[in-house]
C-alpha atoms as a PDB file:
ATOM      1  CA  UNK A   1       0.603  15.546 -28.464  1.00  0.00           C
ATOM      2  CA  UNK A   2       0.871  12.231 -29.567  1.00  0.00           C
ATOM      3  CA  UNK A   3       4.036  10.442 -29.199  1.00  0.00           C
ATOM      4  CA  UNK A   4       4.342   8.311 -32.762  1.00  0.00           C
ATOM      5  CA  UNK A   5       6.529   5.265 -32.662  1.00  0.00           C
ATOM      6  CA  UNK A   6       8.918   4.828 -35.367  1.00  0.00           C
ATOM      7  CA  UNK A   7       8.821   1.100 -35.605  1.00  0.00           C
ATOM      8  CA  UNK A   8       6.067  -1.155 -36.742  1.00  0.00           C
ATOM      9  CA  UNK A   9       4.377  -2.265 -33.623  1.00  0.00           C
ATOM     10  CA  UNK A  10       3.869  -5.992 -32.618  1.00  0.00           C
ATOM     11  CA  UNK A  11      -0.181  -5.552 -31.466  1.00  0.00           C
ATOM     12  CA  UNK A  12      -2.997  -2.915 -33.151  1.00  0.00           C
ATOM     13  CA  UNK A  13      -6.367  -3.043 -32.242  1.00  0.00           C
ATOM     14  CA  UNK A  14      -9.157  -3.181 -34.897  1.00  0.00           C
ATOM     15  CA  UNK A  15     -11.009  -0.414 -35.424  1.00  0.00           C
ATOM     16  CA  UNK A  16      -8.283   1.854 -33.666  1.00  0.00           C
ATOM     17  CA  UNK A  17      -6.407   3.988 -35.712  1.00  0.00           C
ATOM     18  CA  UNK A  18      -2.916   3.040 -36.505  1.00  0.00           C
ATOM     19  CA  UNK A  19       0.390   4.837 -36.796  1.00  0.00           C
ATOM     20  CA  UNK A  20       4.133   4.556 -37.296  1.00  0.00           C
ATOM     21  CA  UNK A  21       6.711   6.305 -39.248  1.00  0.00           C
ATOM     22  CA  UNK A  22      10.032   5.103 -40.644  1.00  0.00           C
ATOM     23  CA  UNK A  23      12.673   7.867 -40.358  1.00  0.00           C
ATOM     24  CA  UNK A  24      15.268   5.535 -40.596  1.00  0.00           C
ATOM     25  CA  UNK A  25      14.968   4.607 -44.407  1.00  0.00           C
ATOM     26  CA  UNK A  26      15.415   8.603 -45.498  1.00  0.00           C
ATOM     27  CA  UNK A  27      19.202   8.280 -46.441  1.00  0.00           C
ATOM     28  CA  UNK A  28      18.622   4.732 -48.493  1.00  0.00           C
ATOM     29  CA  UNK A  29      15.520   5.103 -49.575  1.00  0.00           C
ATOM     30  CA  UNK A  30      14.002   8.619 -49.297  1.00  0.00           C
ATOM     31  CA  UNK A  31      10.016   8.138 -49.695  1.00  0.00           C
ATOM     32  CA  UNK A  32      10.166  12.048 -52.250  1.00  0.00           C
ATOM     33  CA  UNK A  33      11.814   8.784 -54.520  1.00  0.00           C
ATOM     34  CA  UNK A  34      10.507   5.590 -53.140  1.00  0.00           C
ATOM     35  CA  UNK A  35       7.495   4.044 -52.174  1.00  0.00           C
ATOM     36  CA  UNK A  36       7.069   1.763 -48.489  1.00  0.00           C
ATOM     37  CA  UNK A  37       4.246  -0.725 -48.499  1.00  0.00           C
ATOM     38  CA  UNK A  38       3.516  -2.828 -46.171  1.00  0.00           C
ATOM     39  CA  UNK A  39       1.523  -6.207 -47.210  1.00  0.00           C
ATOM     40  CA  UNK A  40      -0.249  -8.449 -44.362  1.00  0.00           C
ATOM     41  CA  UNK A  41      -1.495 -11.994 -44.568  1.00  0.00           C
ATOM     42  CA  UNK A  42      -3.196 -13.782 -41.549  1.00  0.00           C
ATOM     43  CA  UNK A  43      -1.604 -17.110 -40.317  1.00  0.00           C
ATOM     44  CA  UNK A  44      -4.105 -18.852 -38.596  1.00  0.00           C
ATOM     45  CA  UNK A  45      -8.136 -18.647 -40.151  1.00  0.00           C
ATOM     46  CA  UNK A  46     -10.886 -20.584 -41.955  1.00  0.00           C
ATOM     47  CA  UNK A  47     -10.870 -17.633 -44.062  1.00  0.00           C
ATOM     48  CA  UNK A  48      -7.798 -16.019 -44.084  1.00  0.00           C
ATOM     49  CA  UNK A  49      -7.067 -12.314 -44.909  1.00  0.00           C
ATOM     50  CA  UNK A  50      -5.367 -10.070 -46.509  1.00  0.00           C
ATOM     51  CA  UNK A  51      -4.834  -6.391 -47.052  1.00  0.00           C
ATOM     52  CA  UNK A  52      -1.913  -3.678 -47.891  1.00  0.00           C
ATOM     53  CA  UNK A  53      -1.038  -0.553 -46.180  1.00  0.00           C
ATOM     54  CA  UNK A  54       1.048   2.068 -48.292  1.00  0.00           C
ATOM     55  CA  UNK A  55       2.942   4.730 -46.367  1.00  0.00           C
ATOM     56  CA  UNK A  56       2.460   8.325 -47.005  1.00  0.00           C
ATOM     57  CA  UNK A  57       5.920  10.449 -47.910  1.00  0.00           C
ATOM     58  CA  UNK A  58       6.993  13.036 -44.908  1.00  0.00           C
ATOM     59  CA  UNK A  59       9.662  14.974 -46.572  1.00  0.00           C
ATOM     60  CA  UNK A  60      12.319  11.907 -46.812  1.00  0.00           C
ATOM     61  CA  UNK A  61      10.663  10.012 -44.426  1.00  0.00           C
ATOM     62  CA  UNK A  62       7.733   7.749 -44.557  1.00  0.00           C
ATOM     63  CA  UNK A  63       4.261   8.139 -42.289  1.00  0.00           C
ATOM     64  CA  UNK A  64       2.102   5.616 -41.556  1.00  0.00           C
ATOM     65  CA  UNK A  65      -1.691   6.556 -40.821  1.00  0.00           C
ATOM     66  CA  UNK A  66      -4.776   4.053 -41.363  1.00  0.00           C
ATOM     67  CA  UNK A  67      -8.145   5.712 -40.057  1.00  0.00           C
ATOM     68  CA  UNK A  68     -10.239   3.901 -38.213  1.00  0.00           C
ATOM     69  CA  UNK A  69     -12.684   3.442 -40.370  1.00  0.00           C
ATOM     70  CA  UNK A  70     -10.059   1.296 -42.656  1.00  0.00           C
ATOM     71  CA  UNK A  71      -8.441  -0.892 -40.041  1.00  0.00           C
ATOM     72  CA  UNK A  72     -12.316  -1.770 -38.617  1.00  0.00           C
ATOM     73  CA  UNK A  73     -12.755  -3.955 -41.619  1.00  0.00           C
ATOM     74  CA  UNK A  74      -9.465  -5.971 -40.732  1.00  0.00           C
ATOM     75  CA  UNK A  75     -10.211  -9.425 -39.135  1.00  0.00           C
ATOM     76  CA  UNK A  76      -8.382  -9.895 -35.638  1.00  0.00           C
ATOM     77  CA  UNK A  77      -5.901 -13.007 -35.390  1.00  0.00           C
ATOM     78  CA  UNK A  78      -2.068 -13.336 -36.232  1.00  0.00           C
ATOM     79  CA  UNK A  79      -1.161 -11.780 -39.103  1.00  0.00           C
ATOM     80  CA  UNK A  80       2.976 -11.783 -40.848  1.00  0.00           C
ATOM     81  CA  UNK A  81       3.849  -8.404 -42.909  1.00  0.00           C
ATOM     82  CA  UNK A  82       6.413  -7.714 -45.023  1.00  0.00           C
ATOM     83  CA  UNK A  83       7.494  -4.257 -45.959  1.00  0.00           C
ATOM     84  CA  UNK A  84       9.298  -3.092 -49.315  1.00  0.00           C
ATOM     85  CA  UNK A  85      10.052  -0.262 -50.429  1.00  0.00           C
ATOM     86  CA  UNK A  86       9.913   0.302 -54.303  1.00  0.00           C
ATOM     87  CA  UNK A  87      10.149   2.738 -57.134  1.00  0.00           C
ATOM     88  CA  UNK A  88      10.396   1.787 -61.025  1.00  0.00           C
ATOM     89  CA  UNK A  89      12.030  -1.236 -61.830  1.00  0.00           C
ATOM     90  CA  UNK A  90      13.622  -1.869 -58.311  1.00  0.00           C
ATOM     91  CA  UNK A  91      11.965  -3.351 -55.080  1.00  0.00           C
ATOM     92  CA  UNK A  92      13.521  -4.064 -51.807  1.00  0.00           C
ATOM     93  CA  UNK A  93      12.658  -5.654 -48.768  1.00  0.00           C
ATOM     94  CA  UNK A  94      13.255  -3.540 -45.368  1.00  0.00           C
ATOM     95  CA  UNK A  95      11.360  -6.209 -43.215  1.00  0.00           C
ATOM     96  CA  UNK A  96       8.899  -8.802 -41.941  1.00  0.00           C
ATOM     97  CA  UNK A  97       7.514  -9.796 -39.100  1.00  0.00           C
ATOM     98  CA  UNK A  98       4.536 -11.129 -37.286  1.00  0.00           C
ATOM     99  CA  UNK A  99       1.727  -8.738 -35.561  1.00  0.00           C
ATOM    100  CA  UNK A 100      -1.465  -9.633 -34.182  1.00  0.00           C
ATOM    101  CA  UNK A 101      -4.362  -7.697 -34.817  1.00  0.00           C
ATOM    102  CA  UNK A 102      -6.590  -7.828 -30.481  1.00  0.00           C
ATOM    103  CA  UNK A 103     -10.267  -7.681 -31.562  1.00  0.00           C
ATOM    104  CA  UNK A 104     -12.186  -4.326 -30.800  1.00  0.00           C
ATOM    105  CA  UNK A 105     -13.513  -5.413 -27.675  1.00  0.00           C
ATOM    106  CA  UNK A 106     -15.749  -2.485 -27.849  1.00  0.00           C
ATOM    107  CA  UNK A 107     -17.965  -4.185 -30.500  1.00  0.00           C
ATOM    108  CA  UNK A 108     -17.367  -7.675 -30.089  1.00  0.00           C
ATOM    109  CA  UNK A 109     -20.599  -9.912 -29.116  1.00  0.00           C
ATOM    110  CA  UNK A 110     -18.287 -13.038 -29.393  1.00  0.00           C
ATOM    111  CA  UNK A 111     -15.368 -15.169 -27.658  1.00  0.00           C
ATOM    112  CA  UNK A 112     -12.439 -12.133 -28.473  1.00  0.00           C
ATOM    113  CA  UNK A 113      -9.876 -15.626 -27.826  1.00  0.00           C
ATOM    114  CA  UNK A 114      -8.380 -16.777 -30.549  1.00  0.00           C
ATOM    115  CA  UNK A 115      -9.163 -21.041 -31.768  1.00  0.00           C
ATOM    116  CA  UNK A 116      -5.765 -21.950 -30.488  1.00  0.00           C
ATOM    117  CA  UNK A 117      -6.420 -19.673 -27.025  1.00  0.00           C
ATOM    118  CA  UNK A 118      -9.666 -21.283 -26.783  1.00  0.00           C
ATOM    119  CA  UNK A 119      -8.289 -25.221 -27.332  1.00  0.00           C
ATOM    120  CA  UNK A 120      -5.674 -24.344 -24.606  1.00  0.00           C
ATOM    121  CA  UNK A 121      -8.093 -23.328 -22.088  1.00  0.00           C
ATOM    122  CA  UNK A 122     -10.088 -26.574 -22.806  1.00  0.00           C
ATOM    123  CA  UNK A 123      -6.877 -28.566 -22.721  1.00  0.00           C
ATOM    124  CA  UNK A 124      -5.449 -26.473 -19.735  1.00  0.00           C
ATOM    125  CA  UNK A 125      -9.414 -27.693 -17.995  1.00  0.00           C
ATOM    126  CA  UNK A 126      -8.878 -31.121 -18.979  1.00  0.00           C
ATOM    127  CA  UNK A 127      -5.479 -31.207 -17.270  1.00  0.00           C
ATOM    128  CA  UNK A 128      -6.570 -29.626 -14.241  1.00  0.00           C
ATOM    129  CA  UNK A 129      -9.873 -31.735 -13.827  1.00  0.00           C
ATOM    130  CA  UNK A 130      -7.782 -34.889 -14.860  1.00  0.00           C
ATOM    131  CA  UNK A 131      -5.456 -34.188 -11.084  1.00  0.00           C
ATOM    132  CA  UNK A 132      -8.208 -35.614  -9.192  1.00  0.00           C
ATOM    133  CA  UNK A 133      -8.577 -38.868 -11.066  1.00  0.00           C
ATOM    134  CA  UNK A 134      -6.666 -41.495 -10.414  1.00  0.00           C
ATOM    135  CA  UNK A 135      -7.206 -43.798 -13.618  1.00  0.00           C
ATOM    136  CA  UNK A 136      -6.701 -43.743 -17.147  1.00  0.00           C
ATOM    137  CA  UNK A 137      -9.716 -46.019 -17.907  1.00  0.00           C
ATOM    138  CA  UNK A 138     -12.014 -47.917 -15.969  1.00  0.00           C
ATOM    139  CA  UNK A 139     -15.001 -50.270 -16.848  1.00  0.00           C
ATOM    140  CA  UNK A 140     -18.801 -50.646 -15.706  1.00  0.00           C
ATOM    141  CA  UNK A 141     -21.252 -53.768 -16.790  1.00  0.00           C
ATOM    142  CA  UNK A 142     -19.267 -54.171 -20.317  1.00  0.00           C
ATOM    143  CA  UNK A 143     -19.264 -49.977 -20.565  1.00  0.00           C
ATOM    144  CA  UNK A 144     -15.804 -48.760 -20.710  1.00  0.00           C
ATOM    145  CA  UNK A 145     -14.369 -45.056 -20.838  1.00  0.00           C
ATOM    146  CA  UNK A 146     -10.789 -43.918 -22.163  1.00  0.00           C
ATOM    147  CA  UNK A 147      -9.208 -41.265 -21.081  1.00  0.00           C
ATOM    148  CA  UNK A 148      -6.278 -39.217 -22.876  1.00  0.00           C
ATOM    149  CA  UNK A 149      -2.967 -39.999 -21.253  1.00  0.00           C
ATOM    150  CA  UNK A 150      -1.352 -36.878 -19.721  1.00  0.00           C
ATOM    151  CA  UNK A 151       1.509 -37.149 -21.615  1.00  0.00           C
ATOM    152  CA  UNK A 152      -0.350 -36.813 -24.826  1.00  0.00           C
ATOM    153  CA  UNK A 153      -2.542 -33.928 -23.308  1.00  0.00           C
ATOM    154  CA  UNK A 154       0.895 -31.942 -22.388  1.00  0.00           C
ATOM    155  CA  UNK A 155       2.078 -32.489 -25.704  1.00  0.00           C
ATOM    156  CA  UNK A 156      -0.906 -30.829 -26.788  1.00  0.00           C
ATOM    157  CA  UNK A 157      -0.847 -27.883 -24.353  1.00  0.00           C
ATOM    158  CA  UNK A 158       3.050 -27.205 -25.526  1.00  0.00           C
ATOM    159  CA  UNK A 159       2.018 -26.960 -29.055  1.00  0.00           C
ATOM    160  CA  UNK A 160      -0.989 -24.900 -28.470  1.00  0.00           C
ATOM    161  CA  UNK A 161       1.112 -22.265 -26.270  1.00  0.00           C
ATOM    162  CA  UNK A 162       3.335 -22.135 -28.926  1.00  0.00           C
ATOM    163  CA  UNK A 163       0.507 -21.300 -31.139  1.00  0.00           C
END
């Protein structure tokens, strides 16, 4: 058997199924009265998305179960969620956070990194090929070329980790 966790998780995998339950909300907010729903909005995207999961009721507690099939259709990337839990004419937050959706690396045919892990590897190559060289810029019958100063390159690479 399965063991389910009963807190969201921080990673889920496209295309996997998902699950969580929320036992703890049963005295406050006992899902035969409430309602928990979860709503999901990516951070970081050309085109970014969006989608809602509502729990199911367990008794008093609240199950969360998205089929495969559903979470497929998700995009991968960093995504924030909040979670409320509702029932007529009241509506309370129980929590937010950030998740990231990992691509399905079963299916992917592309780069599975995300833009910012991508721009740090270049950044991270830059650095490394830059330890050899000596010079900044240099000049060649009236051609000149311009490197990026380290210091502005590991200015870069600190705000891409942080991304």
């Amino acid at each position: 058997m399965v063991d389910i966790p009963e807190t969201e998780p921080l990673e889920l995998v496209v295309g996997d199924r998902w699950q969580w339950r929320r036992t703890d909300l049963s005295t406050d907010y006992p899902a035969t009265s409430w309602t928990l729903t979860y709503y999901f909005v990516q951070l970081v995207s050309a085109t970014p998305g969006a989608f809602n999961i509502v729990a199911d009721a367990d008794g008093d507690d609240f199950s969360i179960d998205v089929a495969p099939v559903t979470t497929a259709a998700n995009t991968a990337g960093e995504y924030r969620w909040a979670a409320y839990v509702s029932k007529v004419g009241d509506r309370v937050e129980i929590g937010k956070a950030s998740i990231v959706l990992k691509p399905d690396l079963a299916v992917v045919v592309t780069d599975p990194r995300t833009d910012a892990e991508t721009i740090l590897d270049a950044i991270n190559a830059v650095i490394a090929g830059r330890a050899t060289v000596d010079q900044e810029s240099y000049s060649i019958n009236n051609r000149s070329l311009s490197r990026t100063p380290i210091d502005d390159l590991l200015t870069l690479r600190d705000d891409y980790q942080q991304r």
